[in-house]
N, C-alpha and C. Protein backbone atom coordinates (compact mmCIF):
# COMPACT_ATOMS: atom_id res chain seq x y z
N UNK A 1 31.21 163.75 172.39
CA UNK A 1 31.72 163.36 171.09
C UNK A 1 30.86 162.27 170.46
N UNK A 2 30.60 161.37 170.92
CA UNK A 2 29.58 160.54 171.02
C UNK A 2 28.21 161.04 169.99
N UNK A 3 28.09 161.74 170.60
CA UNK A 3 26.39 162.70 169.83
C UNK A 3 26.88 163.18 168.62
N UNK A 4 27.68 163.64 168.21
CA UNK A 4 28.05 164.04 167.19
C UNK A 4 28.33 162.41 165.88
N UNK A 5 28.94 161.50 166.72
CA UNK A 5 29.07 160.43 165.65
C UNK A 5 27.93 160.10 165.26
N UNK A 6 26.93 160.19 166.53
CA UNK A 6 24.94 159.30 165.90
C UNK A 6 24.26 160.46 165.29
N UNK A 7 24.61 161.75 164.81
CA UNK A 7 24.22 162.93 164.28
C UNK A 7 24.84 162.63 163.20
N UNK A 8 26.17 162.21 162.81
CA UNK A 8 27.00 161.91 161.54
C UNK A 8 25.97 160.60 160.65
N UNK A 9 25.98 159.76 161.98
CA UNK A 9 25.23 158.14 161.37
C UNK A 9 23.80 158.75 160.71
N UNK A 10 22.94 159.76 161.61
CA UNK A 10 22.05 159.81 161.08
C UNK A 10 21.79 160.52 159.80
N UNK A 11 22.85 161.45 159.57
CA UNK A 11 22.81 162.21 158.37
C UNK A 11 23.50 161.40 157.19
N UNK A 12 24.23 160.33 157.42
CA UNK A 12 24.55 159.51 156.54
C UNK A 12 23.42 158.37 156.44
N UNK A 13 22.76 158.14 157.25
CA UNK A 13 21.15 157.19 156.62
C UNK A 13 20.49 157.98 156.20
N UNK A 14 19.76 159.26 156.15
CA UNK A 14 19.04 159.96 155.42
C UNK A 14 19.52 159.77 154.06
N UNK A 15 20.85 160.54 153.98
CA UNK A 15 21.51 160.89 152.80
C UNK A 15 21.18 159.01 151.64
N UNK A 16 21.64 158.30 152.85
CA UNK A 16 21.60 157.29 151.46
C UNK A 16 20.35 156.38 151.70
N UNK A 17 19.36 156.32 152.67
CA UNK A 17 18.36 156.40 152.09
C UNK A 17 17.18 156.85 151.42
N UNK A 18 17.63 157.97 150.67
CA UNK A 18 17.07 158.75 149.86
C UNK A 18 17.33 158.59 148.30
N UNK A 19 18.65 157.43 148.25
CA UNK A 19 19.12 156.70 147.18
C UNK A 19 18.13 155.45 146.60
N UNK A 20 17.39 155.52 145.16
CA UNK A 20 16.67 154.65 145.31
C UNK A 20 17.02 152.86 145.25
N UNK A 21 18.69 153.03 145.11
CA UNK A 21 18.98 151.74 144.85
C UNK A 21 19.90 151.38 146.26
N UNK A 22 19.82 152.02 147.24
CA UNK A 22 19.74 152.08 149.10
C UNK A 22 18.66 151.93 150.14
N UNK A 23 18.84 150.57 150.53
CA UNK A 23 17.59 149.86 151.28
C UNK A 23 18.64 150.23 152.98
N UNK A 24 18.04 150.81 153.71
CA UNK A 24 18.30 150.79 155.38
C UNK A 24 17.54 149.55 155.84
N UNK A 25 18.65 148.67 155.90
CA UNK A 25 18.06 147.08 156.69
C UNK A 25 17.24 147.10 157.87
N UNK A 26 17.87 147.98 158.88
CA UNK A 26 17.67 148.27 160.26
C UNK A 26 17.24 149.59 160.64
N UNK A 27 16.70 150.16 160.05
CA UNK A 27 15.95 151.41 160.16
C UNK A 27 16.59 152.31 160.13
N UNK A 28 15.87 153.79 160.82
CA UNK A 28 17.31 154.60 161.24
C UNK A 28 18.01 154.17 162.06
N UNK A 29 19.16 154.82 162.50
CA UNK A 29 20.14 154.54 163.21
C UNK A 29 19.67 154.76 164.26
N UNK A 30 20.05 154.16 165.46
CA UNK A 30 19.85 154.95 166.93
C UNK A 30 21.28 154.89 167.08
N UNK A 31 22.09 154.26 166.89
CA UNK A 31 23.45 154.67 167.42
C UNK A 31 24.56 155.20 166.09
N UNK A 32 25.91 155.05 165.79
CA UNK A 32 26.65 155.18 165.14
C UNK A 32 27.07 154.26 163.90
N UNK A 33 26.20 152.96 163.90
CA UNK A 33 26.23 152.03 163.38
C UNK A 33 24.63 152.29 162.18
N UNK A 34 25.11 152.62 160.73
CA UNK A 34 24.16 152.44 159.59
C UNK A 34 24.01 150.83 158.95
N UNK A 35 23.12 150.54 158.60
CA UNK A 35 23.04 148.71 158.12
C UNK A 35 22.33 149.57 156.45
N UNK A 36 22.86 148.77 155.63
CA UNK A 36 22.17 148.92 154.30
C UNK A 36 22.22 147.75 153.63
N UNK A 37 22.02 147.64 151.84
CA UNK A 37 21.82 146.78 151.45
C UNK A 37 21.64 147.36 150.18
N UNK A 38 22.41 146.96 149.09
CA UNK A 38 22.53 147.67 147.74
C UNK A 38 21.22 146.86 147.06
N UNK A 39 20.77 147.10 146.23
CA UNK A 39 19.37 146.70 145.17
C UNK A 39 20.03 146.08 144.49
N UNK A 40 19.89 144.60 144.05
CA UNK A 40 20.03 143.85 142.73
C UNK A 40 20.16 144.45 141.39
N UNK A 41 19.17 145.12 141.42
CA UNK A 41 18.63 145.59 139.85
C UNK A 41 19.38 146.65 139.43
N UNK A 42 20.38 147.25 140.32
CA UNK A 42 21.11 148.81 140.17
C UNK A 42 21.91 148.69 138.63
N UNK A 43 22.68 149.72 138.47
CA UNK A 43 23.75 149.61 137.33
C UNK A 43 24.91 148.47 137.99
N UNK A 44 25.09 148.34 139.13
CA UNK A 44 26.55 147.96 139.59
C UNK A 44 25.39 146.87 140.76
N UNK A 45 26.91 145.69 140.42
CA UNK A 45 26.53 144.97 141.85
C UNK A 45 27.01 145.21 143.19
N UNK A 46 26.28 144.76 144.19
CA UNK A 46 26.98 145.11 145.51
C UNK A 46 28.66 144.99 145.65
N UNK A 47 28.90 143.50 145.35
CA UNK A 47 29.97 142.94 145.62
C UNK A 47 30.82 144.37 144.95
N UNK A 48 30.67 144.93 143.32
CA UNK A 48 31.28 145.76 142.27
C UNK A 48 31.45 147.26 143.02
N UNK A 49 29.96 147.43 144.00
CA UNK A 49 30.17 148.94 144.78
C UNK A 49 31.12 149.13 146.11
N UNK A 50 31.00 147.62 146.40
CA UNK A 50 31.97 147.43 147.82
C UNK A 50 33.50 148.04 147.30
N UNK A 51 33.52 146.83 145.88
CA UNK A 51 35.38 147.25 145.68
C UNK A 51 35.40 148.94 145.07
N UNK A 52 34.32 149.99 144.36
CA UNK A 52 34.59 151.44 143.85
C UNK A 52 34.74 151.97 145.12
N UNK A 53 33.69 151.62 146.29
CA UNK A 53 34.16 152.45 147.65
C UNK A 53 35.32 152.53 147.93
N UNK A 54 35.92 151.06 147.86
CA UNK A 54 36.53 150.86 148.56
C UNK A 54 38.14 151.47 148.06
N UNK A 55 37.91 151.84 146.69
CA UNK A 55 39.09 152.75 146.13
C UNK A 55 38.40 154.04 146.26
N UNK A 56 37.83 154.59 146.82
CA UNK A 56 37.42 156.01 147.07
C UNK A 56 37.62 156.01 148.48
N UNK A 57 38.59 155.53 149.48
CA UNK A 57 38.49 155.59 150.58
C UNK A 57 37.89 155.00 151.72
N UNK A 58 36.50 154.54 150.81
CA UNK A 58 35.10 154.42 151.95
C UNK A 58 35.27 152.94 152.65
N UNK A 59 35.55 153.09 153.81
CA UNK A 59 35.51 151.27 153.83
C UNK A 59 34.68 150.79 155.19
N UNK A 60 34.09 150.00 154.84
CA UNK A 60 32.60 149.57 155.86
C UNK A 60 32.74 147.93 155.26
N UNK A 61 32.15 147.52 156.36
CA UNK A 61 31.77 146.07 156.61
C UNK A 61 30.62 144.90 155.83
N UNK A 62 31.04 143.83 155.29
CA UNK A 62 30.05 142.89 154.60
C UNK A 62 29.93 142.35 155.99
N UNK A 63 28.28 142.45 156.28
CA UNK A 63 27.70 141.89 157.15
C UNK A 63 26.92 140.57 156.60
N UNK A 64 26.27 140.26 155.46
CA UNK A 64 25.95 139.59 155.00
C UNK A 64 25.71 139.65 153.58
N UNK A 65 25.19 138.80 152.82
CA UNK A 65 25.60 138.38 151.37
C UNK A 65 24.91 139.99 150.61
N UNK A 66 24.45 140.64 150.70
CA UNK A 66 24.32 142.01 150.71
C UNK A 66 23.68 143.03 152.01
N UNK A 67 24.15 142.62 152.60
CA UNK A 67 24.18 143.48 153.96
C UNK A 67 25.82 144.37 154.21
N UNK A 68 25.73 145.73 154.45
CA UNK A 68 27.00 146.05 154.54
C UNK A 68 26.40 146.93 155.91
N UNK A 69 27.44 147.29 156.74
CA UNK A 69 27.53 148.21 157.92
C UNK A 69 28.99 149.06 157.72
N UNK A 70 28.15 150.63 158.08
CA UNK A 70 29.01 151.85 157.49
C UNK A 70 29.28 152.13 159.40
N UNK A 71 30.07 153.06 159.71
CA UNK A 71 30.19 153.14 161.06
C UNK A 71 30.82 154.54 161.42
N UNK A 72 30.11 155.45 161.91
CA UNK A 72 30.57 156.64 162.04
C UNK A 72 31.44 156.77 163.34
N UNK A 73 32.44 157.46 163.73
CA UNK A 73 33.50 157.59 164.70
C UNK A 73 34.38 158.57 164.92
N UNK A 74 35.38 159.37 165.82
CA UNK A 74 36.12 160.52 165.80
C UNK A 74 36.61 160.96 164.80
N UNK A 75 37.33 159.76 163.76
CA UNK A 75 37.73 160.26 162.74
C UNK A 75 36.81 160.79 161.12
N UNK A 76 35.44 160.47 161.47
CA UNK A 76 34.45 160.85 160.56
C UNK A 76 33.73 162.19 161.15
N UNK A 77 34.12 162.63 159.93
CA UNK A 77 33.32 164.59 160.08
C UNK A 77 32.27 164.47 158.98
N UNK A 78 31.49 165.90 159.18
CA UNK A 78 30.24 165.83 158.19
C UNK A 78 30.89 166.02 156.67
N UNK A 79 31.82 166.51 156.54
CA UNK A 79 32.98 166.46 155.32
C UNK A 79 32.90 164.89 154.58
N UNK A 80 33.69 164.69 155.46
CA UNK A 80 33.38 162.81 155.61
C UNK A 80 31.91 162.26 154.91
N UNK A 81 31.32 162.64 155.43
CA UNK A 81 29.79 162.21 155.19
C UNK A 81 29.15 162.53 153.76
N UNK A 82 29.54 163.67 153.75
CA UNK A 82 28.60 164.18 152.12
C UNK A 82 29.99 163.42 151.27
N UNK A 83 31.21 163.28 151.28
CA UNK A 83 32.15 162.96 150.13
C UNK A 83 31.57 161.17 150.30
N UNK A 84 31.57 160.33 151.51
CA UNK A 84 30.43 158.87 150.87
C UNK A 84 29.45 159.21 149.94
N UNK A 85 28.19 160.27 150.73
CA UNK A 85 26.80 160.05 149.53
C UNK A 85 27.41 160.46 148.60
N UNK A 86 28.07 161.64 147.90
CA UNK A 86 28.54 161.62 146.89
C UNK A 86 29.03 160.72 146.07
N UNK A 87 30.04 159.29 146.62
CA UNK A 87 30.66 158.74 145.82
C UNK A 87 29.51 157.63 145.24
N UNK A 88 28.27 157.37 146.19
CA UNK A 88 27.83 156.23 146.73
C UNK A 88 26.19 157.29 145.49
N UNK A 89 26.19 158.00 145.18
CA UNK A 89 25.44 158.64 143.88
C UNK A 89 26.24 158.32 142.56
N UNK A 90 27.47 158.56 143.13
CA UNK A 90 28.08 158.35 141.45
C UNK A 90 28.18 157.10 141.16
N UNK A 91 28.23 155.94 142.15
CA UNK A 91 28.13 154.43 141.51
C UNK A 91 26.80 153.77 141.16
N UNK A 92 25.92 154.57 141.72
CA UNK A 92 24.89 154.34 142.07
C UNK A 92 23.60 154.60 140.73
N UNK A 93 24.05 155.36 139.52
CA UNK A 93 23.05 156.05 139.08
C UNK A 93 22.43 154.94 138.36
C-alpha cells in the first residue's frame, strides 16, 4: 500500500510541478511527502491559495512562511490527485 501512496506523491509533484507558479522545494519525492512553495508574483497569494484549497477540500501543511507540505496516504487515490492539480490550475492561472 505504501508504493502506491509514493506513486500518488509522485504523480502529484509532476502534476504541480509542471505549474509555472509551483516551485518543488525538495525535489521529487522519494517518499509520500511533496514540499512546494507558491511564486510571489502569481494572481493569488500563498497565504489566499492555502485558504481556496482549503475550501476545496485540499488540506496540507504550512511548513514555512511559503513552504507548504501535501501528503499522500490510504485515503488519497489517483482521483484524489488529478481533482488537487485541477483545483491548484484553477487558482493558479
Amino acid at each position: 500500500r505504501l508504493i502506491e501512496d509514493h506513486q500518488n506523491a509522485q504523480l502529484l509533484a509532476e502534476g504541480l510541478s509542471s505549474l509555472p507558479a509551483i516551485s518543488l522545494t525538495k525535489g521529487m519525492p522519494q517518499t509520500n511527502m511533496v514540499f512546494i512553495s507558491i511564486l510571489a508574483d502569481t494572481y493569488t497569494t500563498p497565504d489566499r491559495a492555502y485558504e481556496t484549497l482549503k475550501e476545496n477540500g485540499i488540506l496540507f501543511g504550512k511548513v514555512g512562511q511559503n513552504e507548504f507540505r501535501l501528503v499522500t496516504h490510504h485515503g488519497i487515490s489517483r482521483f484524489d490527485i488529478e481533482h488537487v492539480l485541477n483545483v491548484f490550475k484553477d487558482i493558479l492561472r
